[in-house]
C-alpha atoms as a PDB file:
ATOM      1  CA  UNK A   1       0.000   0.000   0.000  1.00  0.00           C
ATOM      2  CA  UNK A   2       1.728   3.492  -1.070  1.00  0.00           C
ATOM      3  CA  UNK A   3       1.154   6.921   0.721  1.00  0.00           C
ATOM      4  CA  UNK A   4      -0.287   9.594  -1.134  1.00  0.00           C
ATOM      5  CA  UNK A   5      -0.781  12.970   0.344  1.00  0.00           C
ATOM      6  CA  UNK A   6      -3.791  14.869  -1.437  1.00  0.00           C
ATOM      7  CA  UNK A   7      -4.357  18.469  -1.224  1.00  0.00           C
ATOM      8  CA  UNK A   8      -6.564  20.279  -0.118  1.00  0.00           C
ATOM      9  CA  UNK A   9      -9.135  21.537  -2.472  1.00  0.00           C
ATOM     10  CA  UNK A  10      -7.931  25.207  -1.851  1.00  0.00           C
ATOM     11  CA  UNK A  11      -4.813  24.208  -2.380  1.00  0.00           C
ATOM     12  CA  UNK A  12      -5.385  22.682  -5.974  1.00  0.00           C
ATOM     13  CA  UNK A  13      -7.615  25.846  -6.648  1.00  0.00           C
ATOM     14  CA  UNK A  14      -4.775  28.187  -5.364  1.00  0.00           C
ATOM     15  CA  UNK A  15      -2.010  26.365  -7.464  1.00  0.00           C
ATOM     16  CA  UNK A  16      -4.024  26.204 -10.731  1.00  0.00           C
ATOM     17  CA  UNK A  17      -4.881  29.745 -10.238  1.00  0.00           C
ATOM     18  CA  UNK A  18      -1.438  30.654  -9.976  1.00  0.00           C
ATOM     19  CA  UNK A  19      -0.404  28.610 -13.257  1.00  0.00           C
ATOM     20  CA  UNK A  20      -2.747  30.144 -14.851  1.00  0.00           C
ATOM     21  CA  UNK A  21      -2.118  33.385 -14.259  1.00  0.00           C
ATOM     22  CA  UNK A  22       1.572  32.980 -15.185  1.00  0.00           C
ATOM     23  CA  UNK A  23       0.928  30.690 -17.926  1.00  0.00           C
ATOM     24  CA  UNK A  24       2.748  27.742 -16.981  1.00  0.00           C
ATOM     25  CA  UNK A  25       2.142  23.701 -16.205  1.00  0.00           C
ATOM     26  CA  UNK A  26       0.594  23.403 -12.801  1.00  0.00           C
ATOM     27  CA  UNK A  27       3.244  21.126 -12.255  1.00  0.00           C
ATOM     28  CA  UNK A  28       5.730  22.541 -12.232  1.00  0.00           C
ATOM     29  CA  UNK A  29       3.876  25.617  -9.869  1.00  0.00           C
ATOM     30  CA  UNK A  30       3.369  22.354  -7.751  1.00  0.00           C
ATOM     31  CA  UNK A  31       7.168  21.434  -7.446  1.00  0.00           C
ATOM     32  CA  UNK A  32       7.937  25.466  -6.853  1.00  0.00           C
ATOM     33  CA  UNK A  33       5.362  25.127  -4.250  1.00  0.00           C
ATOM     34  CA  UNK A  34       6.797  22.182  -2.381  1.00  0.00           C
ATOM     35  CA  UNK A  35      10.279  23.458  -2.650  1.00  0.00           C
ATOM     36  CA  UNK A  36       9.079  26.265  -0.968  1.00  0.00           C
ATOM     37  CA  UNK A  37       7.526  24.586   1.791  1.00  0.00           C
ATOM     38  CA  UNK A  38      10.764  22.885   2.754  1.00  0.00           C
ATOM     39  CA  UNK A  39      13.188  25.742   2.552  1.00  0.00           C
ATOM     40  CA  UNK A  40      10.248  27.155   4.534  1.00  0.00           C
ATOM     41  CA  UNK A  41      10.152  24.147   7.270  1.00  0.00           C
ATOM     42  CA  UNK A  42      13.947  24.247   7.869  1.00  0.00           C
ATOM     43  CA  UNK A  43      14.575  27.961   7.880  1.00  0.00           C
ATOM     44  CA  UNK A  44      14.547  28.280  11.395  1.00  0.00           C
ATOM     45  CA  UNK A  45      17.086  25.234  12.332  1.00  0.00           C
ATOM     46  CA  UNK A  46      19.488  27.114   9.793  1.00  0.00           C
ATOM     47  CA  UNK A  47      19.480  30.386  11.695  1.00  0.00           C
ATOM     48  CA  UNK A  48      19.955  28.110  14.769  1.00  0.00           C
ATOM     49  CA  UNK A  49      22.588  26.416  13.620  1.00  0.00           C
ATOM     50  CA  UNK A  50      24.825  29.563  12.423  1.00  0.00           C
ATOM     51  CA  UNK A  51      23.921  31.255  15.064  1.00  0.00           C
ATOM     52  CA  UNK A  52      25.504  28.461  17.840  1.00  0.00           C
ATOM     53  CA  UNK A  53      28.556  27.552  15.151  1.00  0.00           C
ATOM     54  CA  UNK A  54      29.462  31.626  14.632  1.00  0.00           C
ATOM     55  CA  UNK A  55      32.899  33.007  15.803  1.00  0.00           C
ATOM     56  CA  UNK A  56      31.927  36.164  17.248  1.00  0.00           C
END
């Protein structure tokens, strides 16, 4: 059995929007979306971590 996260309806509706508006494949608006979400989830450990490894 395989996991599959769906989106939310808003979501989907928010993404297509936005590929439609700038005229490209909702795909890849969905991979620019969950690239985002990661930089987004780990933002804060990086400003951790330089701030306990900096030298000042």
């Amino acid at each position: 059995m395989t996991y599959q996260r769906k989106l939310s309806r808003s979501q989907n509706q928010v993404i297509a929007s936005v590929a439609e508006y700038l005229d490209w494949d909702i795909a890849l608006v969905l991979i620019l979306y969950l690239i985002i979400s990661i930089f987004r989830a780990a933002f804060p450990e990086i400003i951790v971590y330089i701030h306990t490894n900096s030298s000042l």
